[in-house]
N, C-alpha and C. Protein backbone atom coordinates (compact mmCIF):
# COMPACT_ATOMS: atom_id res chain seq x y z
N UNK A 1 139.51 82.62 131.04
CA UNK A 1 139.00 83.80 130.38
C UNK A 1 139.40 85.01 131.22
N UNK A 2 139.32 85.86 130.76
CA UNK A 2 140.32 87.15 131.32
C UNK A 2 139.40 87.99 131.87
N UNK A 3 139.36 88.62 132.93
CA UNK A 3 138.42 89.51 133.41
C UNK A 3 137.42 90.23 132.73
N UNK A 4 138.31 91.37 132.25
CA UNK A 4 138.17 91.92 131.39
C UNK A 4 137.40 91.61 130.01
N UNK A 5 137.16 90.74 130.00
CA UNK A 5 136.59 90.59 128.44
C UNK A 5 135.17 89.52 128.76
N UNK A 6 135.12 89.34 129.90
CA UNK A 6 133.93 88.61 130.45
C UNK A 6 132.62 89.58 130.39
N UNK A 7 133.31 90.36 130.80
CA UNK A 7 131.41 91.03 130.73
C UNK A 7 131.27 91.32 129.66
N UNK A 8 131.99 91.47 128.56
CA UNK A 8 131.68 91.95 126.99
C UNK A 8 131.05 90.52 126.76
N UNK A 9 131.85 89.60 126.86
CA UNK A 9 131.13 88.26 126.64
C UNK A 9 129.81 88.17 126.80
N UNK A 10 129.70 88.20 128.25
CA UNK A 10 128.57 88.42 129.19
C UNK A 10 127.21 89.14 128.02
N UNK A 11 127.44 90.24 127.95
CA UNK A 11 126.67 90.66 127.41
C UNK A 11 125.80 90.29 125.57
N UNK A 12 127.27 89.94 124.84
CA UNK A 12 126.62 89.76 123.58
C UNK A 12 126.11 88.34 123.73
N UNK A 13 126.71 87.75 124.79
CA UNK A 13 125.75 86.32 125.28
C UNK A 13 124.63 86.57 125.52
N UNK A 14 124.05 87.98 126.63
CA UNK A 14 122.60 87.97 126.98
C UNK A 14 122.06 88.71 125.82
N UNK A 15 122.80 89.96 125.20
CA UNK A 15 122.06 90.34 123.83
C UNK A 15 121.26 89.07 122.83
N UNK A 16 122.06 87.83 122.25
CA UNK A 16 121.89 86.96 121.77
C UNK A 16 121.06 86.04 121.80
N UNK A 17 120.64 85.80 123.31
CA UNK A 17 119.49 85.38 123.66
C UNK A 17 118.15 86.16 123.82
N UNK A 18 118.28 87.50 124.06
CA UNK A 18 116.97 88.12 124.02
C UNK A 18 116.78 88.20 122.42
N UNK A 19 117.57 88.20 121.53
CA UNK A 19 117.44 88.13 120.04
C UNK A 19 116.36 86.76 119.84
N UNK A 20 117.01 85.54 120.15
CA UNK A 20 116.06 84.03 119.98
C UNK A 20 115.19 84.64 120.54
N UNK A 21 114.79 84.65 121.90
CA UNK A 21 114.21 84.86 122.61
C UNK A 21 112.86 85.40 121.55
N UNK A 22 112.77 86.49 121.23
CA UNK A 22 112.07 87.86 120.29
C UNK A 22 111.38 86.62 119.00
N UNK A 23 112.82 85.76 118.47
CA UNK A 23 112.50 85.12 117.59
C UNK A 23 111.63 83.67 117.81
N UNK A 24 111.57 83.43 119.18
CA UNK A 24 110.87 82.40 119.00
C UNK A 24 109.86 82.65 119.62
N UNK A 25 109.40 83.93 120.16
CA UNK A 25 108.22 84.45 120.83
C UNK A 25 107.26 84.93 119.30
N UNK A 26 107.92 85.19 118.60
CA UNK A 26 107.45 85.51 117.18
C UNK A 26 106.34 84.06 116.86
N UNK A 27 107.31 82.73 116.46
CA UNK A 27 107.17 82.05 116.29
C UNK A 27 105.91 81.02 116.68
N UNK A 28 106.09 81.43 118.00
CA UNK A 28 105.13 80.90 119.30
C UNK A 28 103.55 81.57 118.43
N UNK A 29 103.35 83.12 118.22
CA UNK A 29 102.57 83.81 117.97
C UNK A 29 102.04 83.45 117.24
N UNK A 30 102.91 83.07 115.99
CA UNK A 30 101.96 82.83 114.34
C UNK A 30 101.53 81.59 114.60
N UNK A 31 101.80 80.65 115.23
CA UNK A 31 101.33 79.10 115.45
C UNK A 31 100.25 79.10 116.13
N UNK A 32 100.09 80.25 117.08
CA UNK A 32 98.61 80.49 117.81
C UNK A 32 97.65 80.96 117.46
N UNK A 33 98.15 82.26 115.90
CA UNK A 33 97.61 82.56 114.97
C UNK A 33 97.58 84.00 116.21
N UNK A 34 98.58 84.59 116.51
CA UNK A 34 98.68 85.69 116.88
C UNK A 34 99.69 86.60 115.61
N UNK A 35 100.17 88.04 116.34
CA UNK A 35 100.52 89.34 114.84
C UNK A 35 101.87 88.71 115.12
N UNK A 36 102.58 88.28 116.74
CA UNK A 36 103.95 87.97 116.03
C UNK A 36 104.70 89.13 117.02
N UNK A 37 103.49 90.06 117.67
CA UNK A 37 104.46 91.79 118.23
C UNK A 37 104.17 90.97 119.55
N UNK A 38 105.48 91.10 120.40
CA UNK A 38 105.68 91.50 121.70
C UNK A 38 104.84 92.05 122.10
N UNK A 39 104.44 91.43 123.50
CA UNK A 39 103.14 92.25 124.24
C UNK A 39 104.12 93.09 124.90
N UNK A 40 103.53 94.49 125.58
CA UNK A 40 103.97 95.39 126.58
C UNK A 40 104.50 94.69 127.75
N UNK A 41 105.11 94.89 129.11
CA UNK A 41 106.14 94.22 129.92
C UNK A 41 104.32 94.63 130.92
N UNK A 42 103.49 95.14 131.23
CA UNK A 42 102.64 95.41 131.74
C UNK A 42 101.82 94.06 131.76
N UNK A 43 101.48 93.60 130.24
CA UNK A 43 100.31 92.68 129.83
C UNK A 43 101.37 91.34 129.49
N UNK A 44 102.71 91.11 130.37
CA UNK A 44 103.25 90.37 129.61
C UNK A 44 102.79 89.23 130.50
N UNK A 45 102.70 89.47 132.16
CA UNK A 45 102.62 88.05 132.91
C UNK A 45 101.06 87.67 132.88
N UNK A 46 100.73 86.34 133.47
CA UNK A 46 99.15 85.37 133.38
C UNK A 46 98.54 86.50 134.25
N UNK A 47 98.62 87.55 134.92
CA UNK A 47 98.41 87.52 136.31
C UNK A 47 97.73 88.83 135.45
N UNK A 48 98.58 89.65 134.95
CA UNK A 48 97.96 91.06 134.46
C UNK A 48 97.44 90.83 133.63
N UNK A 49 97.31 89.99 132.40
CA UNK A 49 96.18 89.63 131.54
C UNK A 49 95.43 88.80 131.89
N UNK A 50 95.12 88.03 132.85
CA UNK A 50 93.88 87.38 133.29
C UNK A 50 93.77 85.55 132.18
N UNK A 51 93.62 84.92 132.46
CA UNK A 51 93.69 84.09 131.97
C UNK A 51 93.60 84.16 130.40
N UNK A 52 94.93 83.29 129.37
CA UNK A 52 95.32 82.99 128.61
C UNK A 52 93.61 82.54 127.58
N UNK A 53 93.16 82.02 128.67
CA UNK A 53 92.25 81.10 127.36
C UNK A 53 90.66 81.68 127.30
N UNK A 54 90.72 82.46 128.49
CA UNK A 54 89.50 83.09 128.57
C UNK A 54 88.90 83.89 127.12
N UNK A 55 88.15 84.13 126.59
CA UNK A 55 87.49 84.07 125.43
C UNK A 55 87.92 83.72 124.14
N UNK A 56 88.75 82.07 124.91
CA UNK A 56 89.09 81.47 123.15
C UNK A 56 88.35 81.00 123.18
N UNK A 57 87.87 80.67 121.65
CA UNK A 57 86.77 79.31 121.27
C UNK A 57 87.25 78.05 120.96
N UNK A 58 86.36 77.47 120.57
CA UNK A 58 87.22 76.25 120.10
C UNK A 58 87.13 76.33 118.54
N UNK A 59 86.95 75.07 118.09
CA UNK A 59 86.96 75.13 116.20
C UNK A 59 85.26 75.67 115.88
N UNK A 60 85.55 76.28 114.82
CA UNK A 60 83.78 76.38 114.63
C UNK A 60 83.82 75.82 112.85
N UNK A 61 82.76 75.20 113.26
CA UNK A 61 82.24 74.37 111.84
C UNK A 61 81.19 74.63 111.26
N UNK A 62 81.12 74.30 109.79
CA UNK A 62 80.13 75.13 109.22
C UNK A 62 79.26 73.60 108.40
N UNK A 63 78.20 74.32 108.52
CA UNK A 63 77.41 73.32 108.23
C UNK A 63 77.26 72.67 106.61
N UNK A 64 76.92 71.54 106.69
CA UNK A 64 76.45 71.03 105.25
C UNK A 64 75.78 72.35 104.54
N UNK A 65 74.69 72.50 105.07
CA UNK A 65 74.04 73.52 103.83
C UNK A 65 74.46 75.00 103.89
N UNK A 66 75.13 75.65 104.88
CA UNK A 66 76.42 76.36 104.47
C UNK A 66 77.09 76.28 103.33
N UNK A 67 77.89 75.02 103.37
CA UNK A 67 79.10 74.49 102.33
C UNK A 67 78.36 74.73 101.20
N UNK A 68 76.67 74.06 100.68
CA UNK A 68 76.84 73.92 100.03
C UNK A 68 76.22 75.57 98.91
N UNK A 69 75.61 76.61 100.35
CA UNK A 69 75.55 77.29 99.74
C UNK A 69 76.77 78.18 99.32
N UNK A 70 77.93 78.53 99.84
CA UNK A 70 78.92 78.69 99.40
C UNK A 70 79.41 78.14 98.20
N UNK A 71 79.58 76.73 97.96
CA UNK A 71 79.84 76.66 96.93
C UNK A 71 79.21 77.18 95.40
N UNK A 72 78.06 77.14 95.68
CA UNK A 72 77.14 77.69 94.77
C UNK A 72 77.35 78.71 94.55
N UNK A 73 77.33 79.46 95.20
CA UNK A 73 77.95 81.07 95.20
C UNK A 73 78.95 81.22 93.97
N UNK A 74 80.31 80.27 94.58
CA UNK A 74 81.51 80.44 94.33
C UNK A 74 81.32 80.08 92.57
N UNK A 75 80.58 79.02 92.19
CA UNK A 75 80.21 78.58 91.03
C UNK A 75 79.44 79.44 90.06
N UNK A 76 78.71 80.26 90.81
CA UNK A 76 78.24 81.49 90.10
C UNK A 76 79.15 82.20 89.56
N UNK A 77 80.10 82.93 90.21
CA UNK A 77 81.35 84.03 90.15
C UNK A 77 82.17 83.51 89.04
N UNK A 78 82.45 82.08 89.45
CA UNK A 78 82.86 81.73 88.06
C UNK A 78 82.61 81.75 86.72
N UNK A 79 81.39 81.72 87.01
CA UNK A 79 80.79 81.59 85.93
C UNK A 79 80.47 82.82 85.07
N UNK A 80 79.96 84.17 86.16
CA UNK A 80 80.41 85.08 85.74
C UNK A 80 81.27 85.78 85.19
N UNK A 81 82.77 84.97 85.46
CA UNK A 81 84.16 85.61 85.31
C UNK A 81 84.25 85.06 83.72
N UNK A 82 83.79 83.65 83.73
CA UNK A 82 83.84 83.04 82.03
C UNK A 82 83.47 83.75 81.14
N UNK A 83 81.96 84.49 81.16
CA UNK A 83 81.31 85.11 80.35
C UNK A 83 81.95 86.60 80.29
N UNK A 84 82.64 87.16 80.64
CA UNK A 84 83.55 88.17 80.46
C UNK A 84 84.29 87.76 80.24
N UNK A 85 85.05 86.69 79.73
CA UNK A 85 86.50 86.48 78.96
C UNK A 85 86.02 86.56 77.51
């Protein structure tokens, strides 16, 4: 490869990867159920945001008589929506 044309290389090689890069940081986001935006270069390392997991929760579940007042609800609305057709 010729001098000359190496660092052009060089470059649309490292352009190309900060492209994936963007795209699979995207990716990473929506699977965590994050927006998908690049954090700032400030809040980007463990160290300046403080631990990763610190005020995640875990799953939250809803109870039987939750469900089933929800559903009831939902069965109402319907029902409402019928009687206006």
């Amino acid at each position: 490869m010729a001098r000359g044309r190496s660092g052009l290389d060089t470059e649309q090689i490292v352009s190309a990867l900060k492209e994936e890069r963007d795209r699979i940081d995207e990716a990473i986001a929506a699977l965590q159920g994050g927006t998908g935006r690049r954090r700032s270069s400030t809040a980007a390392s463990p160290a300046a945001s403080g631990s990763r997991r610190r005020g995640r929760r875990g799953p939250r579940y809803m109870s039987a008589e939750a469900r089933r007042r929800i559903s009831e609800a939902q069965k109402r609305r319907w029902a409402a929506q019928r009687k206006k057709k």
